[in-house]
PDB file of N, CA and C in Angstrom:
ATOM      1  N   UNK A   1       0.852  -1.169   0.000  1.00  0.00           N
ATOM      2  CA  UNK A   1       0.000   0.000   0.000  1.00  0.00           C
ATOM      3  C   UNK A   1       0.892   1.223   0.000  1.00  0.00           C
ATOM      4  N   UNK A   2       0.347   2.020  -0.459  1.00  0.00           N
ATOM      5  CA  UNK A   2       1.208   3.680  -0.639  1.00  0.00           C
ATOM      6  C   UNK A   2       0.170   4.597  -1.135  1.00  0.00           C
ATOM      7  N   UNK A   3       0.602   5.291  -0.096  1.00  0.00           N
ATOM      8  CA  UNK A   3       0.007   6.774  -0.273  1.00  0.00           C
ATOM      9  C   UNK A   3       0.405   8.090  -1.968  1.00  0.00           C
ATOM     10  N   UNK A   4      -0.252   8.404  -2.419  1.00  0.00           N
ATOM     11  CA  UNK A   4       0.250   9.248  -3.737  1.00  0.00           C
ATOM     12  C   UNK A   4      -0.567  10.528  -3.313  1.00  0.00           C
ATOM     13  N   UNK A   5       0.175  11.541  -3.617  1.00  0.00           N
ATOM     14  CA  UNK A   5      -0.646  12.832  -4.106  1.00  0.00           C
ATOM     15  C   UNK A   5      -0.986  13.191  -5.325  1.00  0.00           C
ATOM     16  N   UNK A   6      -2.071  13.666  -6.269  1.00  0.00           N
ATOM     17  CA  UNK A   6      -1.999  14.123  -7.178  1.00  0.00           C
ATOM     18  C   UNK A   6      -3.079  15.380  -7.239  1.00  0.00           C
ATOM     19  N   UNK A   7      -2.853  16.107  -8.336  1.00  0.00           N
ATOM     20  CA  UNK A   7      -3.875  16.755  -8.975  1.00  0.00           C
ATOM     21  C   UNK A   7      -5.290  16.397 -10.106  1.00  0.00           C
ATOM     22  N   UNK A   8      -6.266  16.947 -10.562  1.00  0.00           N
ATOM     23  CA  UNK A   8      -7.080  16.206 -10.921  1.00  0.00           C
ATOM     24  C   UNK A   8      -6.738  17.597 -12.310  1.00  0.00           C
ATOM     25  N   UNK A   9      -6.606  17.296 -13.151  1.00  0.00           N
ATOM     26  CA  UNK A   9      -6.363  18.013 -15.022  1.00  0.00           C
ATOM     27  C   UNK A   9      -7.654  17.011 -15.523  1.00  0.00           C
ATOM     28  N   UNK A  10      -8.482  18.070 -16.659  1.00  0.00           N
ATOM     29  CA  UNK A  10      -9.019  17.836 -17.138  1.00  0.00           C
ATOM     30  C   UNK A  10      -9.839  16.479 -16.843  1.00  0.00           C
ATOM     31  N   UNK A  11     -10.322  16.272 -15.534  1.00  0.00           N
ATOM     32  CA  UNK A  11     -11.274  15.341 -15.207  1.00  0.00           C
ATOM     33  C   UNK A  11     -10.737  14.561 -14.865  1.00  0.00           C
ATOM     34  N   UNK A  12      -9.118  14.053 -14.929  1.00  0.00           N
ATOM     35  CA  UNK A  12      -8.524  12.716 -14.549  1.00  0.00           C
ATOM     36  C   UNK A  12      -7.629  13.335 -13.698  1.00  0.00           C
ATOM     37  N   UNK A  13      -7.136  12.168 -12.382  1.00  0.00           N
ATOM     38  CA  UNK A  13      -5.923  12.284 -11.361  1.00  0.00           C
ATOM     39  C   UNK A  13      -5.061  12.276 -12.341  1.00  0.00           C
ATOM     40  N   UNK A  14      -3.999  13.065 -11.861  1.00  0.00           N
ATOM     41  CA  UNK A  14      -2.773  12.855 -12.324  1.00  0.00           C
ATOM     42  C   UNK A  14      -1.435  13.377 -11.393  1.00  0.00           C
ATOM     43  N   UNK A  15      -1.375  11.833 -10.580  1.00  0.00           N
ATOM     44  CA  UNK A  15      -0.443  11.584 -10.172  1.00  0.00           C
ATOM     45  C   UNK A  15       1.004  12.189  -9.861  1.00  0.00           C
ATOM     46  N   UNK A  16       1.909  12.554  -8.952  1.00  0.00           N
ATOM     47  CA  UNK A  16       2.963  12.608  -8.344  1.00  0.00           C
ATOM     48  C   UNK A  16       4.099  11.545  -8.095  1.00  0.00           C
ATOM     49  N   UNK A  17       5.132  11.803  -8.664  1.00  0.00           N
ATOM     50  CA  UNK A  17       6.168  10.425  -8.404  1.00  0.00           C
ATOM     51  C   UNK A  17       5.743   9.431  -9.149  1.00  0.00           C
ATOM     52  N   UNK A  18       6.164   8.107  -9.199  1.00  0.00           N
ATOM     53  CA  UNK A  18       6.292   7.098  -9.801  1.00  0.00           C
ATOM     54  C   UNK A  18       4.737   6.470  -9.962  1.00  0.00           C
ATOM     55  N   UNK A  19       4.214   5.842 -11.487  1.00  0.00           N
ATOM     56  CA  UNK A  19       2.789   5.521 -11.879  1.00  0.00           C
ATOM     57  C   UNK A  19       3.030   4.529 -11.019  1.00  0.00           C
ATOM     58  N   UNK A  20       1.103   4.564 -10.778  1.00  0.00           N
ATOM     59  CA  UNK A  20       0.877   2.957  -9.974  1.00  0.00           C
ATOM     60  C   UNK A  20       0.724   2.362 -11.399  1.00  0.00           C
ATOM     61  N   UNK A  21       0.552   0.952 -11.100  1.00  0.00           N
ATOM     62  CA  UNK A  21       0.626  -0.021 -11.886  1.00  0.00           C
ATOM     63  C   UNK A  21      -1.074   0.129 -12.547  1.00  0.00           C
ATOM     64  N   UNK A  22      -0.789  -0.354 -13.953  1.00  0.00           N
ATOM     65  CA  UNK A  22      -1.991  -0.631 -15.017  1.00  0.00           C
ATOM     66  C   UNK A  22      -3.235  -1.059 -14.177  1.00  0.00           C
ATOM     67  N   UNK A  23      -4.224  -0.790 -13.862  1.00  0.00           N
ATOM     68  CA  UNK A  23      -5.928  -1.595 -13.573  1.00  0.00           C
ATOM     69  C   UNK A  23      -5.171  -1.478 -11.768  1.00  0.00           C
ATOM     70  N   UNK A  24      -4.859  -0.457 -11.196  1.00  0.00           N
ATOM     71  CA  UNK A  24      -4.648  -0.566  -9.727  1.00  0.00           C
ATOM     72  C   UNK A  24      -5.890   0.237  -9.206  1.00  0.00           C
ATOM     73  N   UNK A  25      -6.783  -0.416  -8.267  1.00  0.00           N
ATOM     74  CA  UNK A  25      -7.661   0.101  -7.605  1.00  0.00           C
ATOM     75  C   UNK A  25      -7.428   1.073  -6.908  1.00  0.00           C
ATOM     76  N   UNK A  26      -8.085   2.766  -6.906  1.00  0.00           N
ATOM     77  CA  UNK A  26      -7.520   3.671  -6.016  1.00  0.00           C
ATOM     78  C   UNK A  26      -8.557   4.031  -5.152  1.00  0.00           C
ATOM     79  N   UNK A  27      -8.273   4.337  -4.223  1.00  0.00           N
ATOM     80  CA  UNK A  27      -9.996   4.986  -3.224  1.00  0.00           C
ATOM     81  C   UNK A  27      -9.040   6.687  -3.051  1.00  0.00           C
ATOM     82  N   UNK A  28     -10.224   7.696  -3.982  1.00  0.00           N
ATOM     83  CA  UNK A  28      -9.447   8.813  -4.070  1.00  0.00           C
ATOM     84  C   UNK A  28     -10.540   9.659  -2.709  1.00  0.00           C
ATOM     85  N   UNK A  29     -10.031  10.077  -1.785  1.00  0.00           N
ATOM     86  CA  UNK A  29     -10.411  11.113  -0.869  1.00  0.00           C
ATOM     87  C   UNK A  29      -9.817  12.872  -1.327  1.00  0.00           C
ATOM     88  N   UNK A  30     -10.535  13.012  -1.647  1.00  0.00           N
ATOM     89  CA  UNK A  30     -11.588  14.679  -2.262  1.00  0.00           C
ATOM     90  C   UNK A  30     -11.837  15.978  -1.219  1.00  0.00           C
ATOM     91  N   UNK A  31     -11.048  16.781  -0.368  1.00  0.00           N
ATOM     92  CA  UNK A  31     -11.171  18.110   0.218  1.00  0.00           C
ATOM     93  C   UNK A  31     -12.522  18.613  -0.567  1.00  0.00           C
ATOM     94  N   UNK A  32     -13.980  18.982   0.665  1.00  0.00           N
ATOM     95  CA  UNK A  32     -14.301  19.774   0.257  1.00  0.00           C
ATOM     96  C   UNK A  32     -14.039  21.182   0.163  1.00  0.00           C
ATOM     97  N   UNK A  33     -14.192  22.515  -0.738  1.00  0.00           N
ATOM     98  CA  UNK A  33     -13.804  23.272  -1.263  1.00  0.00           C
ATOM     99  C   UNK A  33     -12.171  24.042  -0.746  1.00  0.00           C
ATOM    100  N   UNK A  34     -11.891  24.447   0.332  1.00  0.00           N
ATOM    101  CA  UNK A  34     -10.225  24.706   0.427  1.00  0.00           C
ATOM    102  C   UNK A  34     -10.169  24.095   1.679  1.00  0.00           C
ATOM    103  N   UNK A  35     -10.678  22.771   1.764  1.00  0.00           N
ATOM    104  CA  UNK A  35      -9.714  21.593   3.136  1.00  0.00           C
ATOM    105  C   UNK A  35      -8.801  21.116   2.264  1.00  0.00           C
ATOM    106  N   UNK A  36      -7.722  21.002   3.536  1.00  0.00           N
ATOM    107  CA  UNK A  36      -7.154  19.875   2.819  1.00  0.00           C
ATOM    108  C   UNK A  36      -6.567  19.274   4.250  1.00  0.00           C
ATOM    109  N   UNK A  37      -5.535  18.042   3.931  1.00  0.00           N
ATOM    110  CA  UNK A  37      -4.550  17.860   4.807  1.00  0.00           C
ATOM    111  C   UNK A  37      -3.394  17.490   4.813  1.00  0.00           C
ATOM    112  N   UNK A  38      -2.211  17.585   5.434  1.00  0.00           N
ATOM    113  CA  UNK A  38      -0.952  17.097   5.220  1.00  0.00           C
ATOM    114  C   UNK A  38      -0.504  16.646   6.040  1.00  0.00           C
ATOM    115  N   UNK A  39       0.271  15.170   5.732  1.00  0.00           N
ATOM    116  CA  UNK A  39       0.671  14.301   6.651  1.00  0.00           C
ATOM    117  C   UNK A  39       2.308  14.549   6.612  1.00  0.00           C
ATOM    118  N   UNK A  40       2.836  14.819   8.160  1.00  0.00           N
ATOM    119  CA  UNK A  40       4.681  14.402   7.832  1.00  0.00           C
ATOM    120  C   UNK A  40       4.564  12.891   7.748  1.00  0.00           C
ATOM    121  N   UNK A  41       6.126  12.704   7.205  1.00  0.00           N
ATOM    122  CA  UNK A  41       6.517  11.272   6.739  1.00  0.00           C
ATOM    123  C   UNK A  41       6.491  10.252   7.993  1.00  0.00           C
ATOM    124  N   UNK A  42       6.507  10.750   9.654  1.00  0.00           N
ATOM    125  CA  UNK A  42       6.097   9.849  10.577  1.00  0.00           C
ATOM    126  C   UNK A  42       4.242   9.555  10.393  1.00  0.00           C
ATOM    127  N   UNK A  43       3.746  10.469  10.148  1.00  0.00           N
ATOM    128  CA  UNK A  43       2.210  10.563  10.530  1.00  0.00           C
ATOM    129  C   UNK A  43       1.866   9.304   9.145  1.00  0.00           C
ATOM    130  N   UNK A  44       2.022   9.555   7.691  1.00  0.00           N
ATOM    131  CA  UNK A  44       1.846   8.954   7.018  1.00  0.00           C
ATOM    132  C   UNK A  44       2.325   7.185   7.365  1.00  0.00           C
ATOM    133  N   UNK A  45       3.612   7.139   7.900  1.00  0.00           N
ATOM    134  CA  UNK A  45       4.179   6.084   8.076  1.00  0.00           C
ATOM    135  C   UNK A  45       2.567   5.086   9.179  1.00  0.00           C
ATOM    136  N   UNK A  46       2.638   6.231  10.556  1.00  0.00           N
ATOM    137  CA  UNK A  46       1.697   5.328  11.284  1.00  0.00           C
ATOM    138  C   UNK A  46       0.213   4.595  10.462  1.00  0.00           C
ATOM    139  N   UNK A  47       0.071   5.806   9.338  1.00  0.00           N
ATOM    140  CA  UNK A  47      -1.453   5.861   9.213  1.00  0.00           C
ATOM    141  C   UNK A  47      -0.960   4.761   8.169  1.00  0.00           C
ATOM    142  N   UNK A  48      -0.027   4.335   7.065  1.00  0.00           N
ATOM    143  CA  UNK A  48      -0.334   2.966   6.349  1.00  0.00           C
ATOM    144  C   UNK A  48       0.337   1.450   7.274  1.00  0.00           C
ATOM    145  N   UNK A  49       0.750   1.975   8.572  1.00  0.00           N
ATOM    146  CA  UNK A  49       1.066   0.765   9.214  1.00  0.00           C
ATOM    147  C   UNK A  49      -0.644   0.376  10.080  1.00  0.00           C
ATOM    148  N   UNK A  50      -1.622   1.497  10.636  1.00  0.00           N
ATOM    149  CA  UNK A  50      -2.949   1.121  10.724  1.00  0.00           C
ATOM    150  C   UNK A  50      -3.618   0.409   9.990  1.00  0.00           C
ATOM    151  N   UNK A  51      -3.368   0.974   8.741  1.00  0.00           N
ATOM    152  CA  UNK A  51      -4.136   0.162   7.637  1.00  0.00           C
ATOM    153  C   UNK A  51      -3.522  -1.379   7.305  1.00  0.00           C
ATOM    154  N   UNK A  52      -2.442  -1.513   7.568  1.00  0.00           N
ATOM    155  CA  UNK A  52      -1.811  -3.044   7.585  1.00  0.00           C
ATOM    156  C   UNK A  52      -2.498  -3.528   8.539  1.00  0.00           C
ATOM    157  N   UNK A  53      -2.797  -2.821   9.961  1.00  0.00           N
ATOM    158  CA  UNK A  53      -2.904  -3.878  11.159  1.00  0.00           C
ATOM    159  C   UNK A  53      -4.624  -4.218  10.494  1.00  0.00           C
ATOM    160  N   UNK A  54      -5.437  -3.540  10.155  1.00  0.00           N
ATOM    161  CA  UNK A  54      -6.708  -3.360  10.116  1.00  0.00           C
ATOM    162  C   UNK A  54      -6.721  -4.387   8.839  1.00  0.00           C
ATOM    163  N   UNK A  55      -6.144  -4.428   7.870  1.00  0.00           N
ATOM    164  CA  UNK A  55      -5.902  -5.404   6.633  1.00  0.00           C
ATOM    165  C   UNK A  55      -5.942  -6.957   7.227  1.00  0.00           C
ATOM    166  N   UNK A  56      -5.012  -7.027   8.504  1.00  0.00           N
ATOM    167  CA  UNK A  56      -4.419  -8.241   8.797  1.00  0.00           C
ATOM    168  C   UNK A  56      -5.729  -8.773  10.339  1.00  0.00           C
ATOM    169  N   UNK A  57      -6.938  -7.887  10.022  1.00  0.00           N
ATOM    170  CA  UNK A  57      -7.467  -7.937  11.440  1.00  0.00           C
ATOM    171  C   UNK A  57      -7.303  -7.733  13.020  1.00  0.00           C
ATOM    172  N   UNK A  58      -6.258  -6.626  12.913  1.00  0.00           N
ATOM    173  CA  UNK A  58      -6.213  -6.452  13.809  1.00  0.00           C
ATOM    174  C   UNK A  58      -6.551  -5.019  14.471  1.00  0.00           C
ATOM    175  N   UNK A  59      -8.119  -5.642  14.460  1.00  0.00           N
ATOM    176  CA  UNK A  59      -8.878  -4.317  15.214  1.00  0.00           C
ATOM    177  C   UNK A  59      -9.580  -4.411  16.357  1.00  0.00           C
ATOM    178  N   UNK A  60      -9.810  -3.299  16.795  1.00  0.00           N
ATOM    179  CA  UNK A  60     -11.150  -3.475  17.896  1.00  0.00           C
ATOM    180  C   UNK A  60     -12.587  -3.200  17.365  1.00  0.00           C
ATOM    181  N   UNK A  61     -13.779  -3.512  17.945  1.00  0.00           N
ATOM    182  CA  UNK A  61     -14.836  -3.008  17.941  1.00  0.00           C
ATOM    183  C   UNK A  61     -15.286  -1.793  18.429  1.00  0.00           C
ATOM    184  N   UNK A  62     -16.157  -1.023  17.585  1.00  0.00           N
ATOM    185  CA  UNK A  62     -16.645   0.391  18.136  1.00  0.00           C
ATOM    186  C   UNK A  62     -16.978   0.415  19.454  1.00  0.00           C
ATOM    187  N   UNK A  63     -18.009  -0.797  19.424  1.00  0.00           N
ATOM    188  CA  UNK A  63     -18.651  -1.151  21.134  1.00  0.00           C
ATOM    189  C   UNK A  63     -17.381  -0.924  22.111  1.00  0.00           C
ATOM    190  N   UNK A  64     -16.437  -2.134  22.131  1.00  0.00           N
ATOM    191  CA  UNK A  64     -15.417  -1.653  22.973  1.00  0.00           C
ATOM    192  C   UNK A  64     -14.684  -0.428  23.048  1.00  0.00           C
ATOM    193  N   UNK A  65     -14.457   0.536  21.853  1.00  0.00           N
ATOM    194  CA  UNK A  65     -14.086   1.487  22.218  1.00  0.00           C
ATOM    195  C   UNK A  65     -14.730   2.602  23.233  1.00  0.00           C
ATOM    196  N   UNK A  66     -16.000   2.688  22.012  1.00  0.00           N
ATOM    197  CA  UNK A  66     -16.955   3.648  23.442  1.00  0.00           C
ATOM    198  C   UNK A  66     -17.030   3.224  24.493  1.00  0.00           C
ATOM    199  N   UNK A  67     -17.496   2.055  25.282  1.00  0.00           N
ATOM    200  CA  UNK A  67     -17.131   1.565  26.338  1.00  0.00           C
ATOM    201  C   UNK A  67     -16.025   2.444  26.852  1.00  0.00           C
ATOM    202  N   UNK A  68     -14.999   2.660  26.671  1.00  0.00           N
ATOM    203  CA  UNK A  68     -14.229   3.032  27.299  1.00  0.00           C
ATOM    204  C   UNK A  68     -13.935   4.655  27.487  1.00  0.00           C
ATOM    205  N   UNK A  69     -14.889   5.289  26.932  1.00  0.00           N
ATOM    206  CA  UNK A  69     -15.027   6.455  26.977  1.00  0.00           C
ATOM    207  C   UNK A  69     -15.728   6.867  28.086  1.00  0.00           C
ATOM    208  N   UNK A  70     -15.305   8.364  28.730  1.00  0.00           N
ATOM    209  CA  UNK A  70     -16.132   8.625  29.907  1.00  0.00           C
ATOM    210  C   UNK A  70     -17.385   8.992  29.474  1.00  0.00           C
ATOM    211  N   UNK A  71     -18.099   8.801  30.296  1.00  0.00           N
ATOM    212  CA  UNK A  71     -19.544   9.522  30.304  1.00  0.00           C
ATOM    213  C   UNK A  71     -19.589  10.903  30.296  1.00  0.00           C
ATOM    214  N   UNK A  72     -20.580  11.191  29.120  1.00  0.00           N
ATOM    215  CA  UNK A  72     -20.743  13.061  29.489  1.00  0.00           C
ATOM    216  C   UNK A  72     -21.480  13.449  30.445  1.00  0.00           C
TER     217      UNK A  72
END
């Protein structure tokens, strides 16, 4: 898994750094009108090592989380 930035020209992404590969599935997340966000290279690092643990099942349930939240 890897993270890419790109711009969107004439209706299509177009990519930053090296092409992904031919027929690669992308899930593109879209800023509405001037959001955006930027990850440093630790923050990015944690957020595709989450997505490994979560890939490999290793998650919790919502239930248990709230659970553990204080009461308002």
């Amino acid at each position: 898994m890897r993270i890419s930035t790109g711009k969107v020209v004439s209706g299509k992404v177009e990519l930053e750094g090296d092409p992904l590969p031919e027929g690669s599935v992308v899930t593109v997340l879209a800023p509405d009108g001037e959001e955006f966000f930027d990850l440093t290279e630790e923050e990015e690092n944690l957020l595709l090592t989450s997505i490994r643990q979560a890939e490999a099942g290793q998650v919790r349930s919502a239930s248990d989380v709230l659970a553990e939240l204080p009461e308002a």
